[in-house]
C-alpha atoms as a PDB file:
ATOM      1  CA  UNK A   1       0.000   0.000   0.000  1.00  0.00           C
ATOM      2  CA  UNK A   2       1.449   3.196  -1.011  1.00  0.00           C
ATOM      3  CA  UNK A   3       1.836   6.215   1.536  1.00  0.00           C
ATOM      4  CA  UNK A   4       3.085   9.539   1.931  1.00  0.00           C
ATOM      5  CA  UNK A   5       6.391   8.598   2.183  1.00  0.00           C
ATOM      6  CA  UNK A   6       6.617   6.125  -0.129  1.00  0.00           C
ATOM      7  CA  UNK A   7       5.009   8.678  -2.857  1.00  0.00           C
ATOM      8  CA  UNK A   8       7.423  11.273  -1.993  1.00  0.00           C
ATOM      9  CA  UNK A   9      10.601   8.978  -2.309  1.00  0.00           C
ATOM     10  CA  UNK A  10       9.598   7.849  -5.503  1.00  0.00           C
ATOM     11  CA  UNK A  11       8.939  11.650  -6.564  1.00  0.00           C
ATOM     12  CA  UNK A  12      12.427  12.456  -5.188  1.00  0.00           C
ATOM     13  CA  UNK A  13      13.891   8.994  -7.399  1.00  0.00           C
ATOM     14  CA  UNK A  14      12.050  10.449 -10.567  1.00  0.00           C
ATOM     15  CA  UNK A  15      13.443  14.034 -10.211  1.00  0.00           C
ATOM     16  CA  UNK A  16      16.918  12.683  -9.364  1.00  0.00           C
ATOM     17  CA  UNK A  17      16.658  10.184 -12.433  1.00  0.00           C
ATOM     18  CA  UNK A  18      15.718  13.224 -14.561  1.00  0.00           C
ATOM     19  CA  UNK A  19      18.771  15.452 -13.078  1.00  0.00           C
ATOM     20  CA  UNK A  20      21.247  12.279 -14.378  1.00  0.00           C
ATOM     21  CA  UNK A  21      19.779  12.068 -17.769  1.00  0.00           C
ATOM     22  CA  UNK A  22      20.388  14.997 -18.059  1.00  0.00           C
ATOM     23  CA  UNK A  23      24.243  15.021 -17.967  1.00  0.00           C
ATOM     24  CA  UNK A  24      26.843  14.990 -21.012  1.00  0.00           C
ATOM     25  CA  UNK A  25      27.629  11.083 -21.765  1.00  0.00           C
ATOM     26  CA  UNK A  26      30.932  11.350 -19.962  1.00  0.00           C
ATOM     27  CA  UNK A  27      29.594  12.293 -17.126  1.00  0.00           C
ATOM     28  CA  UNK A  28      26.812   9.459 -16.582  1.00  0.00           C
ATOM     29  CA  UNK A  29      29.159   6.497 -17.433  1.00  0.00           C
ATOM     30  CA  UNK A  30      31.370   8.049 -15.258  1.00  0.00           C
ATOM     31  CA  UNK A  31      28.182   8.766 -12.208  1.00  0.00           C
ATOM     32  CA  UNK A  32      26.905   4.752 -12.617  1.00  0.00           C
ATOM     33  CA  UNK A  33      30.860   3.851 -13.098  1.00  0.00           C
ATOM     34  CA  UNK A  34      31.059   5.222  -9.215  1.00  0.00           C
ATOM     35  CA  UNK A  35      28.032   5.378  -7.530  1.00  0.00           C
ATOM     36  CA  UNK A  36      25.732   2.569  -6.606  1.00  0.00           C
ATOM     37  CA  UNK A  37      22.276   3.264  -7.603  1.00  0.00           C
ATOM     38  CA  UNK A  38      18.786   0.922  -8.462  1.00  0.00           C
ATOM     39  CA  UNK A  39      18.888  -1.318 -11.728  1.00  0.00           C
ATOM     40  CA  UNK A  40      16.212   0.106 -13.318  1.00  0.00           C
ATOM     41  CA  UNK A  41      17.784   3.374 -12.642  1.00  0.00           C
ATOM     42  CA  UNK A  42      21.244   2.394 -13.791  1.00  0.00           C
ATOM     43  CA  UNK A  43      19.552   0.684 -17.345  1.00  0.00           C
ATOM     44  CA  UNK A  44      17.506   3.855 -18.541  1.00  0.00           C
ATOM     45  CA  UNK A  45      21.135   6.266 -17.603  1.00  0.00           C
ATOM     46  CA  UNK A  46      22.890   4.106 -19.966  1.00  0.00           C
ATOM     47  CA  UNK A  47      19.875   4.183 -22.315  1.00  0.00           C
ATOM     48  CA  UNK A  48      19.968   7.393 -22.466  1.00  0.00           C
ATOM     49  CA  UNK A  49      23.658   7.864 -23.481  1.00  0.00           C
ATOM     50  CA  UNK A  50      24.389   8.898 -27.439  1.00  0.00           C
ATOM     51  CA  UNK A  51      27.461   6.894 -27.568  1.00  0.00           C
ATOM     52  CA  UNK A  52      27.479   3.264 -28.535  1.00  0.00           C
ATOM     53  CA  UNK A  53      30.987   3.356 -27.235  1.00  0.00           C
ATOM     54  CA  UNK A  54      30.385   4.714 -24.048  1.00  0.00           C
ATOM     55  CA  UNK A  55      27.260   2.143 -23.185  1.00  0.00           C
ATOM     56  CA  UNK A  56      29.079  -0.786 -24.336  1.00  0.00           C
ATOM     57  CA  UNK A  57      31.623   0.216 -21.834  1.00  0.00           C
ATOM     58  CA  UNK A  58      28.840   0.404 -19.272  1.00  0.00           C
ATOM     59  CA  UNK A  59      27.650  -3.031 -20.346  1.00  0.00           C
ATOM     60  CA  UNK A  60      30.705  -4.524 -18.167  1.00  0.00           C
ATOM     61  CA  UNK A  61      28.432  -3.508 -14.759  1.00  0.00           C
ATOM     62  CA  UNK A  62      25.900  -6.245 -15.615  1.00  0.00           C
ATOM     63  CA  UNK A  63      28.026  -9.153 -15.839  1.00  0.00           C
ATOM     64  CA  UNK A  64      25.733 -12.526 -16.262  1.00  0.00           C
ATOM     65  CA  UNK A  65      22.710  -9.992 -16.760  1.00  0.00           C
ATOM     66  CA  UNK A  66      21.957 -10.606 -20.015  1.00  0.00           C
ATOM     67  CA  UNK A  67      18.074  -9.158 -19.992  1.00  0.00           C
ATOM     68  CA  UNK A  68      19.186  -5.613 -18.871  1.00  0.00           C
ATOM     69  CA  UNK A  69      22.626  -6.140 -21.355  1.00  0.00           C
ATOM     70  CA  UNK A  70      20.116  -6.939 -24.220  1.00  0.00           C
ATOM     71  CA  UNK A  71      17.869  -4.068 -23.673  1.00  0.00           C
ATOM     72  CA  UNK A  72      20.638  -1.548 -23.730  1.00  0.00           C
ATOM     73  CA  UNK A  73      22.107  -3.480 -26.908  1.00  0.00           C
ATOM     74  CA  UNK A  74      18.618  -3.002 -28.613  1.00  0.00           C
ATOM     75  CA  UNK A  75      18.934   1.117 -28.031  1.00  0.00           C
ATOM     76  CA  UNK A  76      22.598   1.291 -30.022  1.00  0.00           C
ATOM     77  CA  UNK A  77      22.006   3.654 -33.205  1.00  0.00           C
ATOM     78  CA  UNK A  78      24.764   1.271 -35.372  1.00  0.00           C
ATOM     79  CA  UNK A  79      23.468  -1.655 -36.296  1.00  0.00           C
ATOM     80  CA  UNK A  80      27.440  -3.048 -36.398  1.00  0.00           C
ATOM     81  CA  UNK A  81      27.539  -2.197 -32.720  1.00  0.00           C
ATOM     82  CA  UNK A  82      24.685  -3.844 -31.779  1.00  0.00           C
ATOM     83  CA  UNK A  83      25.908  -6.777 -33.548  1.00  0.00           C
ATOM     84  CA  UNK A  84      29.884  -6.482 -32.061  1.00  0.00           C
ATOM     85  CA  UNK A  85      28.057  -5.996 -28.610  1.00  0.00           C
ATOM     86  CA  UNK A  86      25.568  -9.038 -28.985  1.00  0.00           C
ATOM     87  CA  UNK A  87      28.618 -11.351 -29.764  1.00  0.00           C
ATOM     88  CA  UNK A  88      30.898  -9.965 -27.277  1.00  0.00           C
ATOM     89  CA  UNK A  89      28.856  -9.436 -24.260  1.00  0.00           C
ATOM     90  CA  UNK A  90      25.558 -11.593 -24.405  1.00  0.00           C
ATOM     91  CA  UNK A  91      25.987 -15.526 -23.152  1.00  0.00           C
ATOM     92  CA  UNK A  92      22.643 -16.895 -23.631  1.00  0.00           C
ATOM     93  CA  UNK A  93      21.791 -16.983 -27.461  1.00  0.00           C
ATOM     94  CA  UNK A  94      18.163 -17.146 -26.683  1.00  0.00           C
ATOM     95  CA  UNK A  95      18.163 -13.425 -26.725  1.00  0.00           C
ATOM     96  CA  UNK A  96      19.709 -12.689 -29.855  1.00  0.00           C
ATOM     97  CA  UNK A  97      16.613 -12.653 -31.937  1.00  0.00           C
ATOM     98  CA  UNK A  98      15.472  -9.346 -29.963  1.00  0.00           C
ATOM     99  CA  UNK A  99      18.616  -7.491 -30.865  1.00  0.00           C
ATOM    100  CA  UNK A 100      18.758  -8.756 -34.475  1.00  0.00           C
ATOM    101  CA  UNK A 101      15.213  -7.733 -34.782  1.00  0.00           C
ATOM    102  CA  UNK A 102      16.039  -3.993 -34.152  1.00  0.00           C
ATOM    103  CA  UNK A 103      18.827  -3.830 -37.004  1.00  0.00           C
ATOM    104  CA  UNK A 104      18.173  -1.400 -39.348  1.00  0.00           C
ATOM    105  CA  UNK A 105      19.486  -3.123 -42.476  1.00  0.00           C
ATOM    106  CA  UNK A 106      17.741  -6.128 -44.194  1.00  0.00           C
ATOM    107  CA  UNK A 107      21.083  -7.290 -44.955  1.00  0.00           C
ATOM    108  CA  UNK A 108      22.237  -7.175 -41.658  1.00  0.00           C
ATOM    109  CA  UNK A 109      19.454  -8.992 -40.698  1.00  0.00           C
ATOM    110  CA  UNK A 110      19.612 -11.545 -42.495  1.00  0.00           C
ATOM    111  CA  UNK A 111      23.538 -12.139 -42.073  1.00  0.00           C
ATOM    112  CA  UNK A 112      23.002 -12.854 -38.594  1.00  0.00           C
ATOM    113  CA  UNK A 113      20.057 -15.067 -38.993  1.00  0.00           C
ATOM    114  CA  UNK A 114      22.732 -18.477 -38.780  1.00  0.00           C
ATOM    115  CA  UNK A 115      23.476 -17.077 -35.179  1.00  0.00           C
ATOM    116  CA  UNK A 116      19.595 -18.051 -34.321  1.00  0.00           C
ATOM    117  CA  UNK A 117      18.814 -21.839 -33.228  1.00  0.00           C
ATOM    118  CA  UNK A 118      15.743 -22.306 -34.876  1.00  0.00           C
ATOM    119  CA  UNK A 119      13.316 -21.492 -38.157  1.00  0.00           C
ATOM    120  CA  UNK A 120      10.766 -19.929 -35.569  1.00  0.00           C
ATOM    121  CA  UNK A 121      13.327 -17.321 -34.723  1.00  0.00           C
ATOM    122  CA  UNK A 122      14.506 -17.156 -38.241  1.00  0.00           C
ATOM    123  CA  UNK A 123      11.169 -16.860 -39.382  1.00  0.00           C
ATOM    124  CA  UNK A 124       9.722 -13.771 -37.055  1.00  0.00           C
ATOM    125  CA  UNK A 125      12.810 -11.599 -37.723  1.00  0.00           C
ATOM    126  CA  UNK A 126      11.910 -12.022 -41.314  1.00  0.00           C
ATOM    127  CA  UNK A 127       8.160 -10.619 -40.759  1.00  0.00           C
ATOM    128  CA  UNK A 128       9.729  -7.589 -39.156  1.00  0.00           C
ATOM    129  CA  UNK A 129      10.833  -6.105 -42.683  1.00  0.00           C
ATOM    130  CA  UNK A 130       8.613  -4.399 -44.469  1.00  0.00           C
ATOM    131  CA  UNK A 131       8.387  -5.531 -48.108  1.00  0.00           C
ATOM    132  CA  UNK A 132       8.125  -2.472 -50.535  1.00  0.00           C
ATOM    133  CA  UNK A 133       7.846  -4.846 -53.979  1.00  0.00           C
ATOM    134  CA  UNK A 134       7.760  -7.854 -55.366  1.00  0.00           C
ATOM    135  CA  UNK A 135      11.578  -7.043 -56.048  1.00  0.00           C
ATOM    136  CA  UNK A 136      12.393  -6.126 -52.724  1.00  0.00           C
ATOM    137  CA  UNK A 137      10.484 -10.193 -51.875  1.00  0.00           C
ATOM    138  CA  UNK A 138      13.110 -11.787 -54.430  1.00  0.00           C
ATOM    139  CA  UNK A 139      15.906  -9.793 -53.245  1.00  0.00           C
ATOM    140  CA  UNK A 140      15.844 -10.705 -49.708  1.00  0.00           C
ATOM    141  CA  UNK A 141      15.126 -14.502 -50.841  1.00  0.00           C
ATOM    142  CA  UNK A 142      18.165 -14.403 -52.918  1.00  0.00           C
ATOM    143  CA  UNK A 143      20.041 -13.823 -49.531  1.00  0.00           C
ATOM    144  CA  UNK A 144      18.414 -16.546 -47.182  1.00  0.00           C
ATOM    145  CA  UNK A 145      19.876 -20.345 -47.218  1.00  0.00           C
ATOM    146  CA  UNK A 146      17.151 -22.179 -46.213  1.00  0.00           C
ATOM    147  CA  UNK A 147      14.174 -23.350 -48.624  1.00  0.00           C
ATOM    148  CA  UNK A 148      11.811 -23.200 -45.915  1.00  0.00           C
ATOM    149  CA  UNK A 149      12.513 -19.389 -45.503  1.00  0.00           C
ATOM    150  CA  UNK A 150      12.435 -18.363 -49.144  1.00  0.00           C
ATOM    151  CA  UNK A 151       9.350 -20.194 -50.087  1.00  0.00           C
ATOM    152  CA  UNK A 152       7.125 -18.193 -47.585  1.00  0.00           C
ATOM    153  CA  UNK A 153       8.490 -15.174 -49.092  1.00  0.00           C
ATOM    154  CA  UNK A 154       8.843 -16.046 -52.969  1.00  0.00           C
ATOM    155  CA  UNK A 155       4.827 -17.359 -52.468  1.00  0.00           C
ATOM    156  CA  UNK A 156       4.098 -13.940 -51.562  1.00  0.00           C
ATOM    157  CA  UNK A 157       4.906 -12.532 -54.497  1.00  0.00           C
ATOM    158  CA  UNK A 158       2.258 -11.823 -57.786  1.00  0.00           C
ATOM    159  CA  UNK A 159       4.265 -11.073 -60.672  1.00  0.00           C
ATOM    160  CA  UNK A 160       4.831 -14.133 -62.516  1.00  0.00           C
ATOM    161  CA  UNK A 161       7.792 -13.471 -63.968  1.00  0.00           C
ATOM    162  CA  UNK A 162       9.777 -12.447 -60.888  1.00  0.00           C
ATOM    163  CA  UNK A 163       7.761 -15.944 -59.015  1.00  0.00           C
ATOM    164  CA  UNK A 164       9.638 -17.848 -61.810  1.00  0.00           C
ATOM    165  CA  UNK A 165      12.783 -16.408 -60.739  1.00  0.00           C
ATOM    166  CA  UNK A 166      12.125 -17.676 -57.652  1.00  0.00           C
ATOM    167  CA  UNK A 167      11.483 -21.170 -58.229  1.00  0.00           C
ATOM    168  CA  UNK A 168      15.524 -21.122 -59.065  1.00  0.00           C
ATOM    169  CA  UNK A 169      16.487 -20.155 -56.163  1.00  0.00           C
ATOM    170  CA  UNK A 170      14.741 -23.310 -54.184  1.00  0.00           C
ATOM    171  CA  UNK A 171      16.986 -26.075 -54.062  1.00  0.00           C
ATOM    172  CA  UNK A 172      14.033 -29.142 -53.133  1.00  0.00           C
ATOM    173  CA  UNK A 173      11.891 -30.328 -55.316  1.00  0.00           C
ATOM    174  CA  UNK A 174       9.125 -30.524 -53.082  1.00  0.00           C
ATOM    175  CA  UNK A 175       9.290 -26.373 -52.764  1.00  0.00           C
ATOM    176  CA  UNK A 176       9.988 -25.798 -56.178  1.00  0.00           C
ATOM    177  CA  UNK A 177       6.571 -27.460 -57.051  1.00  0.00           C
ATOM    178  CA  UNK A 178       4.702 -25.692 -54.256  1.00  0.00           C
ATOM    179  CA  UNK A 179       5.954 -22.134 -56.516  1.00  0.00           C
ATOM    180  CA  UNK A 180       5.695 -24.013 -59.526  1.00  0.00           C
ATOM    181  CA  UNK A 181       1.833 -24.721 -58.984  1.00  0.00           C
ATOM    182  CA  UNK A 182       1.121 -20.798 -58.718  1.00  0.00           C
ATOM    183  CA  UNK A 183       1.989 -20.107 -62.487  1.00  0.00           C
ATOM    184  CA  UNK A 184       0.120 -19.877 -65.235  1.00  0.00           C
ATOM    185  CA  UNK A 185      -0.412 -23.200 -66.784  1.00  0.00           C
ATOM    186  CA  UNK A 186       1.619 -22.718 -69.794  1.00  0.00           C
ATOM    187  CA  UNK A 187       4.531 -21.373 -67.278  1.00  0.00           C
ATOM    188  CA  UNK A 188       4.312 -24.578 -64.869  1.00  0.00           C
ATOM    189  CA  UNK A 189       5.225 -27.251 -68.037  1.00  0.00           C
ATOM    190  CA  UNK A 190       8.590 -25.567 -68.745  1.00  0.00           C
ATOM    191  CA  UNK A 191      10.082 -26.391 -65.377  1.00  0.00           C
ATOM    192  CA  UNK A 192       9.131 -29.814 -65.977  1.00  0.00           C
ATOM    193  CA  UNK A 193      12.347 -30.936 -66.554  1.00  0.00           C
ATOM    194  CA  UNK A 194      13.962 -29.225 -63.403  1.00  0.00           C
ATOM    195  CA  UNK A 195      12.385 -31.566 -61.593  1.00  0.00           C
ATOM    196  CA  UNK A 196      14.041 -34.722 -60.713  1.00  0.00           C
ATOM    197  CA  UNK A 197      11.274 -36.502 -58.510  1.00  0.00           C
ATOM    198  CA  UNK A 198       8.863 -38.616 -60.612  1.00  0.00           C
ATOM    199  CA  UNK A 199       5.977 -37.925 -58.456  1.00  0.00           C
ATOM    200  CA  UNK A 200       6.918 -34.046 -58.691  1.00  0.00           C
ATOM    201  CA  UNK A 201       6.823 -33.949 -61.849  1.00  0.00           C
ATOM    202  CA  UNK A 202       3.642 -35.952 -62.389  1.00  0.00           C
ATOM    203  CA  UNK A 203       2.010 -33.800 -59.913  1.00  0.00           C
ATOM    204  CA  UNK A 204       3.008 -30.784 -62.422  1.00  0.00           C
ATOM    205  CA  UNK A 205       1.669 -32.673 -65.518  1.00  0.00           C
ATOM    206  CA  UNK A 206      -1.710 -33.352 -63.637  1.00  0.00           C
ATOM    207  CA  UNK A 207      -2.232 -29.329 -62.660  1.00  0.00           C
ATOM    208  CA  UNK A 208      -2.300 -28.770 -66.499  1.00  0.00           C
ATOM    209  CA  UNK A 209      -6.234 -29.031 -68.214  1.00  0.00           C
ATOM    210  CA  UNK A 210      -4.924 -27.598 -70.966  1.00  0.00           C
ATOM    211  CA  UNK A 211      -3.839 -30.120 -73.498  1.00  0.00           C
ATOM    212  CA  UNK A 212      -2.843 -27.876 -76.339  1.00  0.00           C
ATOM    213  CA  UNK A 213      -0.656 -26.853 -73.676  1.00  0.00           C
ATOM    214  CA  UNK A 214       0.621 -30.356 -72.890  1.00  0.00           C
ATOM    215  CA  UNK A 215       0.867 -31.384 -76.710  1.00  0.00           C
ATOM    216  CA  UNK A 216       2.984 -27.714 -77.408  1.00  0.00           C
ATOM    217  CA  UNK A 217       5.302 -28.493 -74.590  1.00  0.00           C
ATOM    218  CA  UNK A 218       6.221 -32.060 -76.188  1.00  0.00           C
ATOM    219  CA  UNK A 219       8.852 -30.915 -78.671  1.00  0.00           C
ATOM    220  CA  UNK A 220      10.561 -28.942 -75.853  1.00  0.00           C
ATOM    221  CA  UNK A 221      10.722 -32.169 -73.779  1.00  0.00           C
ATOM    222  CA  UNK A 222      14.118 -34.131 -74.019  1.00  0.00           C
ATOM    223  CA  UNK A 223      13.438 -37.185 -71.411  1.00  0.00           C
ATOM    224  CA  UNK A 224      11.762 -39.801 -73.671  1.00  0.00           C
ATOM    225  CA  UNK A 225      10.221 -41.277 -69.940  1.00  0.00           C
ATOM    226  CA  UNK A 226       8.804 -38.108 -69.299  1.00  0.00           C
ATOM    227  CA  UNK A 227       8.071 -37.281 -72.584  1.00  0.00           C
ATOM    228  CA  UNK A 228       5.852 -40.508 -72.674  1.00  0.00           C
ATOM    229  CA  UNK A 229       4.369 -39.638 -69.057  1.00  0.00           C
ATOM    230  CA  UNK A 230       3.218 -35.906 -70.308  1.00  0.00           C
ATOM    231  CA  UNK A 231       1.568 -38.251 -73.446  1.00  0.00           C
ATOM    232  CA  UNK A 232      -0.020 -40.557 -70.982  1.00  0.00           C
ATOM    233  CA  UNK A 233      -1.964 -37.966 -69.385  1.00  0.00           C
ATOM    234  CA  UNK A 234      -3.752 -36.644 -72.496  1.00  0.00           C
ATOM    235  CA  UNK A 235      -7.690 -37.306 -72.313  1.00  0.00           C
ATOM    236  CA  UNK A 236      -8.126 -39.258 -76.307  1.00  0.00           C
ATOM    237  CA  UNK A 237      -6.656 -42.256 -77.062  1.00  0.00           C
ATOM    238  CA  UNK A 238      -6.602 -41.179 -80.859  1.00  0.00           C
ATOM    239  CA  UNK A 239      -4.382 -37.818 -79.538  1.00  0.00           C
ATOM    240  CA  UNK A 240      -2.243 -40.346 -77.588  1.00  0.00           C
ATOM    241  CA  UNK A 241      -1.327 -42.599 -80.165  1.00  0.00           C
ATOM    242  CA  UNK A 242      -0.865 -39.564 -82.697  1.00  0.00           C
ATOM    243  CA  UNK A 243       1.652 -38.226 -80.374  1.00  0.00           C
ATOM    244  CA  UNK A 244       3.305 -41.652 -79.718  1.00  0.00           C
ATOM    245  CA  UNK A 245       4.061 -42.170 -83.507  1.00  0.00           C
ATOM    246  CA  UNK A 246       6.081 -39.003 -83.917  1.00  0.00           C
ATOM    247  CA  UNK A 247       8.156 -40.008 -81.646  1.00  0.00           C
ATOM    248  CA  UNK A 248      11.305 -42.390 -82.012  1.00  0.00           C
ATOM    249  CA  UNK A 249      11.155 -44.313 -79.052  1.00  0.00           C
ATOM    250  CA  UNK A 250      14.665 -46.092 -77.524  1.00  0.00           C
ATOM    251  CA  UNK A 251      13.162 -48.074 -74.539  1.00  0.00           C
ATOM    252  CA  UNK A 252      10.013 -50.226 -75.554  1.00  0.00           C
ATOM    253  CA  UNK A 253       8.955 -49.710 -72.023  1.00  0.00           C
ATOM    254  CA  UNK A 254       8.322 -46.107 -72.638  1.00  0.00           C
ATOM    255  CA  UNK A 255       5.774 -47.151 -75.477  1.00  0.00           C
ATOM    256  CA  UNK A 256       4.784 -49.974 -73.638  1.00  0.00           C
ATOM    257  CA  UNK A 257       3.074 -47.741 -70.892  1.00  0.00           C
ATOM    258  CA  UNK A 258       1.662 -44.800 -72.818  1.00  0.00           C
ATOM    259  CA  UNK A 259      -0.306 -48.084 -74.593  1.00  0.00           C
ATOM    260  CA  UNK A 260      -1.146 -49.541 -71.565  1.00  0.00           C
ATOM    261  CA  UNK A 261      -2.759 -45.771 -70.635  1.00  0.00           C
ATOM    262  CA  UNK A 262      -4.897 -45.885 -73.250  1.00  0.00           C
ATOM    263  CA  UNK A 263      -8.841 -46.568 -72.866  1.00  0.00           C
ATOM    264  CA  UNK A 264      -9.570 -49.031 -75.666  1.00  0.00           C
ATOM    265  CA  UNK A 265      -8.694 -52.608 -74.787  1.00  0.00           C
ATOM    266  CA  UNK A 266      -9.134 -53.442 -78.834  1.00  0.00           C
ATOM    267  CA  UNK A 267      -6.543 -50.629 -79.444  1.00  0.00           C
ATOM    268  CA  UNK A 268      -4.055 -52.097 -76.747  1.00  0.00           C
ATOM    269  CA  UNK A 269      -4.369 -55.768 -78.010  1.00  0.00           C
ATOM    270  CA  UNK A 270      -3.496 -54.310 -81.792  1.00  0.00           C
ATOM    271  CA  UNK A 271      -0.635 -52.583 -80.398  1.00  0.00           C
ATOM    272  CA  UNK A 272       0.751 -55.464 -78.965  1.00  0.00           C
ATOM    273  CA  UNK A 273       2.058 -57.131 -82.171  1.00  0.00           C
ATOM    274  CA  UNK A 274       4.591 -53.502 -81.741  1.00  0.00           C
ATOM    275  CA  UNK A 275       5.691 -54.691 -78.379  1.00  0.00           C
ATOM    276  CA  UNK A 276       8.584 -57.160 -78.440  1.00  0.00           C
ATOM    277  CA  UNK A 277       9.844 -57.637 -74.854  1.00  0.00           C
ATOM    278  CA  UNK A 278       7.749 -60.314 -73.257  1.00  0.00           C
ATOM    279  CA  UNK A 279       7.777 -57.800 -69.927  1.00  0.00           C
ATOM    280  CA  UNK A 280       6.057 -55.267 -71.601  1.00  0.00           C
ATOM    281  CA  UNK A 281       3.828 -57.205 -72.966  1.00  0.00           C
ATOM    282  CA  UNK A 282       2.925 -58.375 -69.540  1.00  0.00           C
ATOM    283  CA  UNK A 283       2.738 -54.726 -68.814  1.00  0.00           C
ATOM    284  CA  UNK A 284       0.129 -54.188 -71.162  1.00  0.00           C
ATOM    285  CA  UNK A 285      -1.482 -57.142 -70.931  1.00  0.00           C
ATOM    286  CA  UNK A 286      -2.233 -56.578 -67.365  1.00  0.00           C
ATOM    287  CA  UNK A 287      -3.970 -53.041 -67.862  1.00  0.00           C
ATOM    288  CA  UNK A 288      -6.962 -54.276 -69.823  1.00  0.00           C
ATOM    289  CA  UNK A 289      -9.981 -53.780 -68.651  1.00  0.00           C
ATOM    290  CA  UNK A 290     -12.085 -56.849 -69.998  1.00  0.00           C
ATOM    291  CA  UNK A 291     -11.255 -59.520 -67.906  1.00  0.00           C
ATOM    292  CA  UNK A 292     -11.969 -61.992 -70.519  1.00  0.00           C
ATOM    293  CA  UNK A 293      -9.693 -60.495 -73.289  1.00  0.00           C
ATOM    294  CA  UNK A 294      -7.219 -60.657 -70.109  1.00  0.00           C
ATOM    295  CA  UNK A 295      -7.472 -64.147 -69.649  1.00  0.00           C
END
């Protein structure tokens, strides 16, 4: 319960804190250098000194007090004095992200991100800078190492052109795809072949409805297997095997399952007779439909 007294000390504390702050630099490290005085007192002196010098001298009264070092850290005005400070003075890691957060630069930012433990961290000193373009997005995305960490940025971005620029800088297939799948249809089958999963790339070749897409994309298309695959997922039978003859295929298998794709079990049995590996014809064999022609 506060009284008289009470009230009137804590006047007297604000009116002597006010008095302090209001001395040159020199003379406040060298008042808290000498004098004992409260924490919280002793914190907002050094706050208020101009010098980044002068409080990371002061920083040396704190010793294992990394909260109250951190705090005074975070008022610096150079961001390479924060950062110099940080290393030097702060022991527990877990409050580097507050320090990094207050940097000025995006590049400094983001050159100090490895110093952080975890994508969490990572991640929420990223949503402190403020994007000003879709530039700016593939900028800063160009600097980060992790996939994880461009992809939420590069998705954020609307200008298709600039979003294919940042499907190259993802390194996993799985996040390449993820960008890949906002294009434009006839943008998402050119990357086909940057894709080394199968599944990846089938999961591509399924987003497209477009078949005059799919058949235009075919000459542009140098993996046979692939080739075949992007065939294989056209809706006619008649535009399948159309496609299939203007090709010169090297591995029987490749013909052997854009055939055994096809809807007609008449048109796969005629086919056959083209199929000389007694695999394939397996293959085929096993994908028709009418269990008696099967048997």
């Amino acid at each position: 319960m506060l009284t008289n007294e009470t009230i009137k000390e804590e006047s007297n504390m604000d009116e002597i804190e006010k008095r302090l702050i209001a001395l040159s630099d020199r003379e406040k490290l060298e008042y808290i250098m000498n004098k004992e005085q409260d924490e919280y007192i002793r914190v907002d002196i050094i706050k208020s000194i101009k010098s980044d010098d002068l409080k990371m001298k002061a920083l040396l009264l704190f010793e294992d007090d990394d909260y109250n070092k951190k705090n005074i850290i975070k008022t610096f005005e150079s961001d390479e004095k924060k950062i110099e400070a940080m290393k030097k003075y702060i022991n527990n890691s877990f409050y580097y992200r507050d320090i990094i957060e207050t940097l000025s630069s995006d590049e400094n930012k983001i050159a100090n991100l490895d110093l952080l433990h975890t994508s969490y961290e990572k991640q929420k000193v990223l949503e402190t800078i403020e994007f000003k373009s879709d530039e700016h997005r593939l900028e800063v995305a160009s600097l980060l190492r992790e996939d994880m960490l461009k992809d939420r940025i590069i998705r954020e971005i609307t200008d298709y052109k600039l979003l294919e620029q940042g499907v190259e800088l993802l390194s996993g297939d799985g996040y390449k795809v993820g960008i890949i799948l906002l294009l434009e249809e006839k943008d998402r089958i050119k990357f086909l072949e940057t894709i080394e999963t199968m599944a990846m790339q089938d999961s591509i070749i399924e987003s497209i409805k477009n078949e005059d897409i799919k058949i235009e994309c075919l000459k542009n298309i140098n993996d046979e297997s692939l080739k075949c695959r992007v065939i294989m997922s056209l809706e006619s039978d008649d535009l399948k095997l159309a496609e299939l003859q203007q090709m010169e295929i090297e591995d029987e298998f490749n013909f052997a399952m854009v055939i055994s794709s096809l809807k007609s079990d008449e048109i796969k049995l005629k086919q056959l007779e083209n199929i000389k590996n007694a695999n394939n014809v397996i293959f085929v064999q096993a994908s028709l439909k009418d269990r008696e022609k099967l048997k």
